[in-house]
N, C-alpha and C. Protein backbone atom coordinates (compact mmCIF):
# COMPACT_ATOMS: atom_id res chain seq x y z
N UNK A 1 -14.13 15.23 -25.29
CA UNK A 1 -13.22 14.57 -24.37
C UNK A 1 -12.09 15.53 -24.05
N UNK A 2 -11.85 15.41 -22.72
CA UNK A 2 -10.67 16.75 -22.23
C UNK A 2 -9.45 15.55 -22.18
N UNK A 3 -8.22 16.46 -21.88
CA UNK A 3 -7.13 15.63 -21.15
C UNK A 3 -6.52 16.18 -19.81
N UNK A 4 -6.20 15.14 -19.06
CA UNK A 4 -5.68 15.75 -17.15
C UNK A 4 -4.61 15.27 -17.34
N UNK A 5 -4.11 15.77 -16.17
CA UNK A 5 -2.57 15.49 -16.07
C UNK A 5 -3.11 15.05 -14.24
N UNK A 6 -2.68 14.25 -13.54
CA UNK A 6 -2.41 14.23 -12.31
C UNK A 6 -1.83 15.13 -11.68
N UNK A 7 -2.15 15.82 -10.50
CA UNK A 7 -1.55 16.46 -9.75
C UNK A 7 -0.56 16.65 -9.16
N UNK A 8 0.44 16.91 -9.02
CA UNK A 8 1.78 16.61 -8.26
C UNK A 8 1.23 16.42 -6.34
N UNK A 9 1.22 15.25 -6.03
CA UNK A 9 0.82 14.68 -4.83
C UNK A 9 2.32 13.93 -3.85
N UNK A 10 2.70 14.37 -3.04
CA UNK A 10 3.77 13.58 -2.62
C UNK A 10 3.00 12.61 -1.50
N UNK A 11 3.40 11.21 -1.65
CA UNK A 11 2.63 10.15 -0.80
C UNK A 11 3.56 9.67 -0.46
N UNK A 12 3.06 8.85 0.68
CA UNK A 12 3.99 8.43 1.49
C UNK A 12 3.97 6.43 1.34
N UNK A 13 5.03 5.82 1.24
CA UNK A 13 4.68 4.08 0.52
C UNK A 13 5.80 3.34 1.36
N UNK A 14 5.44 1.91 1.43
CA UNK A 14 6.24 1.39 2.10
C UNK A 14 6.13 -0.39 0.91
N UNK A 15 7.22 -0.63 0.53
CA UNK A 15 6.83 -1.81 -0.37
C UNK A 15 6.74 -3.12 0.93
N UNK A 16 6.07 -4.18 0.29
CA UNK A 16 5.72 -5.25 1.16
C UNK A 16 6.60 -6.24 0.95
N UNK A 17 7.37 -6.59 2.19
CA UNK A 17 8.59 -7.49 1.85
C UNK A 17 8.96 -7.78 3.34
N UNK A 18 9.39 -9.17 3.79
CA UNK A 18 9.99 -9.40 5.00
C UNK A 18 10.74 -8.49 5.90
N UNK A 19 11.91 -8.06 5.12
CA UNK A 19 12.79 -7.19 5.43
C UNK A 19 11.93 -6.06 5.98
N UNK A 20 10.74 -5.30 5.24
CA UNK A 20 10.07 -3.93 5.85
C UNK A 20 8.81 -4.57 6.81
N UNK A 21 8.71 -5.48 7.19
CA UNK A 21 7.74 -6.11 7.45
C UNK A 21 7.49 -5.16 9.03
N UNK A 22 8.56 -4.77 10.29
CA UNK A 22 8.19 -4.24 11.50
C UNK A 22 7.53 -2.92 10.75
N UNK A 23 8.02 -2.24 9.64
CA UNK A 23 7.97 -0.87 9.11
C UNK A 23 6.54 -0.56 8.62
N UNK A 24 6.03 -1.87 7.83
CA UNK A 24 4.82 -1.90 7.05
C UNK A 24 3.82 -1.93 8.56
N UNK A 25 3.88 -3.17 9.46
CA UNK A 25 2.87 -3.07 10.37
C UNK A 25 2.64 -1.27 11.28
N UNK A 26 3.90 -0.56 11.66
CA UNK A 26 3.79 0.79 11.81
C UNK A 26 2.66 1.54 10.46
N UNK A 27 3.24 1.68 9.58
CA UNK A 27 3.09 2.35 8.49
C UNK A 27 1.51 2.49 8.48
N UNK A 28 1.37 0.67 8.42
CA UNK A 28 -0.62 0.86 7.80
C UNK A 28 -1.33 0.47 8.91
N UNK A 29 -0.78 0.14 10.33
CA UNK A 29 -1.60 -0.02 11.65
C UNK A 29 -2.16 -1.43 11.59
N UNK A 30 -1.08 -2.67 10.97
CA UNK A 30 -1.35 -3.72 10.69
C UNK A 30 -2.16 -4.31 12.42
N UNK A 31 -2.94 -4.98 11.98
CA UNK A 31 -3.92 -5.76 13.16
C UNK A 31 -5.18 -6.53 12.41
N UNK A 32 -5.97 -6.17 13.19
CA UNK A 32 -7.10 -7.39 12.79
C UNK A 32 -8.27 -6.90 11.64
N UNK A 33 -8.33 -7.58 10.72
CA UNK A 33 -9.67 -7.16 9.74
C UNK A 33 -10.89 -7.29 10.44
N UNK A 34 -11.10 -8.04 11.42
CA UNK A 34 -12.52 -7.50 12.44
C UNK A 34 -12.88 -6.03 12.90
N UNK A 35 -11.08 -5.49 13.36
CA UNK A 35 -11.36 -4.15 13.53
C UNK A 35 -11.14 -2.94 13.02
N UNK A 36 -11.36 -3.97 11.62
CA UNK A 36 -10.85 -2.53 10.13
C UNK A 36 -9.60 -2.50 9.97
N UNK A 37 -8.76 -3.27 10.39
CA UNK A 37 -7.52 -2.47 9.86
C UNK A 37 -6.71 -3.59 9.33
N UNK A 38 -6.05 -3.30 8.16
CA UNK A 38 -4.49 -3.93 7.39
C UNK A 38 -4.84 -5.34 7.76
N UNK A 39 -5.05 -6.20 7.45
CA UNK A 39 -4.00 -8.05 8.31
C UNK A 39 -3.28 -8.53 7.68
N UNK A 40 -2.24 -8.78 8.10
CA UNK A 40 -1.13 -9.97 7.45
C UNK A 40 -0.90 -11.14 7.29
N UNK A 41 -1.03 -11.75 6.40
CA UNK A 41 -0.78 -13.48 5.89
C UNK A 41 0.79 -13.93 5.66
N UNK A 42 0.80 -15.10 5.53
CA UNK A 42 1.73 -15.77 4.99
C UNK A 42 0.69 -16.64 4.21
N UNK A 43 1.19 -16.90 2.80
CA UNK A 43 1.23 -18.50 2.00
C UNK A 43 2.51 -19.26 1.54
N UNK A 44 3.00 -19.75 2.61
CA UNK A 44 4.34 -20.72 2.15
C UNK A 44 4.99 -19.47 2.53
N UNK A 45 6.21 -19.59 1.47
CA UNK A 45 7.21 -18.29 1.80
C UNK A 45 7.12 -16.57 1.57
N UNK A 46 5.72 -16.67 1.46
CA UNK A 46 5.10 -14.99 0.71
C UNK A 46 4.18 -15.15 1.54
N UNK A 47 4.28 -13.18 1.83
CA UNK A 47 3.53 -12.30 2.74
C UNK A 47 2.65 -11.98 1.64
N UNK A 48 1.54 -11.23 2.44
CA UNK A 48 0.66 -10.56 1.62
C UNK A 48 -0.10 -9.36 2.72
N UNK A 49 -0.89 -8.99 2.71
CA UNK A 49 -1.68 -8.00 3.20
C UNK A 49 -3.29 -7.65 2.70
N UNK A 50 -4.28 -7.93 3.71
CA UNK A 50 -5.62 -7.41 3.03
C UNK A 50 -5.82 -6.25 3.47
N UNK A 51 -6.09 -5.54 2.76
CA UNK A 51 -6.57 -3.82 3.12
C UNK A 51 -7.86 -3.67 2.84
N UNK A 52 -8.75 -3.65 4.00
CA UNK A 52 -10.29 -3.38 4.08
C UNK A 52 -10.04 -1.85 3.23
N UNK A 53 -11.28 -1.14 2.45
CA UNK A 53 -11.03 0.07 1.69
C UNK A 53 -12.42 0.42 1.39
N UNK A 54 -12.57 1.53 1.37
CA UNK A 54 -14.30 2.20 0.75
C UNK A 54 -14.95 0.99 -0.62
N UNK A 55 -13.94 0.77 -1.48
CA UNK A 55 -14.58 -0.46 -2.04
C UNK A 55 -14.51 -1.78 -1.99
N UNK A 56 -13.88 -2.10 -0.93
CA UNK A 56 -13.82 -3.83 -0.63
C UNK A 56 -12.63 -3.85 0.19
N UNK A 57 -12.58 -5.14 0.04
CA UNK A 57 -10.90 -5.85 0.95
C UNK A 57 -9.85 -5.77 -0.40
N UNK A 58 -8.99 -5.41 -0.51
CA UNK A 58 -7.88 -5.46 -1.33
C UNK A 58 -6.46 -6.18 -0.89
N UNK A 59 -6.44 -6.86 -1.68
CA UNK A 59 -5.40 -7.89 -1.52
C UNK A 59 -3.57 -7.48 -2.10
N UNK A 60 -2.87 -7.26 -0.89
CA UNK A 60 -1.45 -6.75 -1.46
C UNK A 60 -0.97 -8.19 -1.23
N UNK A 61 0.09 -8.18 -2.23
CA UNK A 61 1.02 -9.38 -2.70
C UNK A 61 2.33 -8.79 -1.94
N UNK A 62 3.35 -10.15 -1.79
CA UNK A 62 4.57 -9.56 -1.75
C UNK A 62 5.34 -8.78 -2.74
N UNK A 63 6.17 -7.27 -2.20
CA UNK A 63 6.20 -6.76 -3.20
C UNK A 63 5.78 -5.53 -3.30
N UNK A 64 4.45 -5.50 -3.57
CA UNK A 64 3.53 -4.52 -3.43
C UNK A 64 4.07 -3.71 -2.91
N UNK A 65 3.58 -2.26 -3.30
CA UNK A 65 3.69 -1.21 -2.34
C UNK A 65 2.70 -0.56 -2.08
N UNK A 66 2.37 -0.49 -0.52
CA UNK A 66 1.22 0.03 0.28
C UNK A 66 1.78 1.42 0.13
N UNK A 67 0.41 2.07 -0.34
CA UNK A 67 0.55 3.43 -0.30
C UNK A 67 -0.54 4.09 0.67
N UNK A 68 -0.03 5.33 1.26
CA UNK A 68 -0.92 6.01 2.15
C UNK A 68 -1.57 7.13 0.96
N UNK A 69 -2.64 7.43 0.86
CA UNK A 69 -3.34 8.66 0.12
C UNK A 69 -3.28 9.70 0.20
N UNK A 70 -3.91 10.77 -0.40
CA UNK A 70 -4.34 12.10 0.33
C UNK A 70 -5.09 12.26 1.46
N UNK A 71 -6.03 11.29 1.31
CA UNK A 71 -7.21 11.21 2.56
C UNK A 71 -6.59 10.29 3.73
N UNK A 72 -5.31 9.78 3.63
CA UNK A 72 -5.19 9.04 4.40
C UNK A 72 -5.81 7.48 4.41
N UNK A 73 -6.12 7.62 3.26
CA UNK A 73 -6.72 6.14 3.29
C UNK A 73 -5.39 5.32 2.56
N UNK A 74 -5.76 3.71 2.98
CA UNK A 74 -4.33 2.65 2.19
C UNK A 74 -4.24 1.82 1.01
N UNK A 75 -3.93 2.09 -0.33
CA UNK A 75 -4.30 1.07 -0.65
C UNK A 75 -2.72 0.48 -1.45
N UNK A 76 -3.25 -0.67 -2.30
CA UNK A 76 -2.07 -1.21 -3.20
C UNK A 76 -1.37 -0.94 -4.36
N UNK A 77 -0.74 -1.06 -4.55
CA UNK A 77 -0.36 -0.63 -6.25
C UNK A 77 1.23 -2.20 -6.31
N UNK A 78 1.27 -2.29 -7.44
CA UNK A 78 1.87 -3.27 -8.06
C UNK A 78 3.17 -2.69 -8.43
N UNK A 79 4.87 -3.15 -7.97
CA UNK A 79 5.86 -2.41 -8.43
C UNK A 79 6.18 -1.61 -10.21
N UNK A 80 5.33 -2.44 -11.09
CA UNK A 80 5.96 -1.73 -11.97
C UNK A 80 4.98 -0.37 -12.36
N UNK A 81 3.91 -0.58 -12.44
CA UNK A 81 3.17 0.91 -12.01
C UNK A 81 3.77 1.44 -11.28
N UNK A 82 3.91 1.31 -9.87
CA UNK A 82 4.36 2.41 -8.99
C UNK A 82 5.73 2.64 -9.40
N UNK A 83 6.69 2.25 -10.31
CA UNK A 83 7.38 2.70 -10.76
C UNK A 83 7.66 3.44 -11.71
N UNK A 84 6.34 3.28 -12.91
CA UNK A 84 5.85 4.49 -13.80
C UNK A 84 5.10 5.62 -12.93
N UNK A 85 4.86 5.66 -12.17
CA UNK A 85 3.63 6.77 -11.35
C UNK A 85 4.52 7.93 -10.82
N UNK A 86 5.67 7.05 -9.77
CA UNK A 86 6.41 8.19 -8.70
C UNK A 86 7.91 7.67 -9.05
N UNK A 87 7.83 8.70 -7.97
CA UNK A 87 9.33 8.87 -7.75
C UNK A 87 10.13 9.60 -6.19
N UNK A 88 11.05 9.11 -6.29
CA UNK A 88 11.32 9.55 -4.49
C UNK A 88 11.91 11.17 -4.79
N UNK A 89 11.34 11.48 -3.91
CA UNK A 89 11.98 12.78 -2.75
C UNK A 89 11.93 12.94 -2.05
N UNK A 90 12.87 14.29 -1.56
CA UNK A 90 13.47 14.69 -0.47
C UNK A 90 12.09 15.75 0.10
N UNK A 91 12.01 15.33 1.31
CA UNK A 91 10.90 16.23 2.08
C UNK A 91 11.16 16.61 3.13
C-alpha cells in the first residue's frame, strides 16, 4: 500500500444559497435536466440543485458548494469537507 497526497488544484466553487442563487445559475449553466444541464428546485424554504454527472444525477442541498473540476465537469461537496479540502486564493 503507497500513500498520495492530492495535488495542489485551484477550483473554482460557488456555495448554494438564495443570496448566490443569480451567481450559481451563471456559474453551472443552470437550465433544464432534459438538456443536461444543472436544474433548480425549491422544497418549502430550501433550494437544491441536481447535477446530471458521468455517474448519475447528484443531488446538491442548500449550502452545498458546487464545484467546477479540472475537466470542467460539476459536482457537489458538503460545507464541512469543503472546508477541510480548500481554501481561498488570490488568482
Amino acid at each position: 500500500m503507497g500513500f498520495y497526497r492530492k495535488k495542489p488544484v485551484v477550483i473554482q466553487a460557488v456555495q448554494l444559497r438564495w443570496d448566490t442563487w443569480d451567481e450559481m445559475c451563471d456559474f453551472a449553466g443552470v437550465g433544464r435536466l432534459e438538456d443536461g444541464k444543472p436544474s433548480g428546485h425549491q422544497d418549502g424554504e430550501h433550494i437544491g440543485l441536481d447535477i446530471p454527472t458521468l455517474e448519475g444525477l447528484m443531488h446538491a442541498n442548500e449550502n452545498d458548494w458546487i464545484i467546477r473540476g479540472v475537466k470542467n465537469e460539476l459536482y457537489a461537496c458538503k460545507p464541512d469537507i469543503f472546508e477541510a479540502t480548500y481554501e481561498a486564493v488570490e488568482v
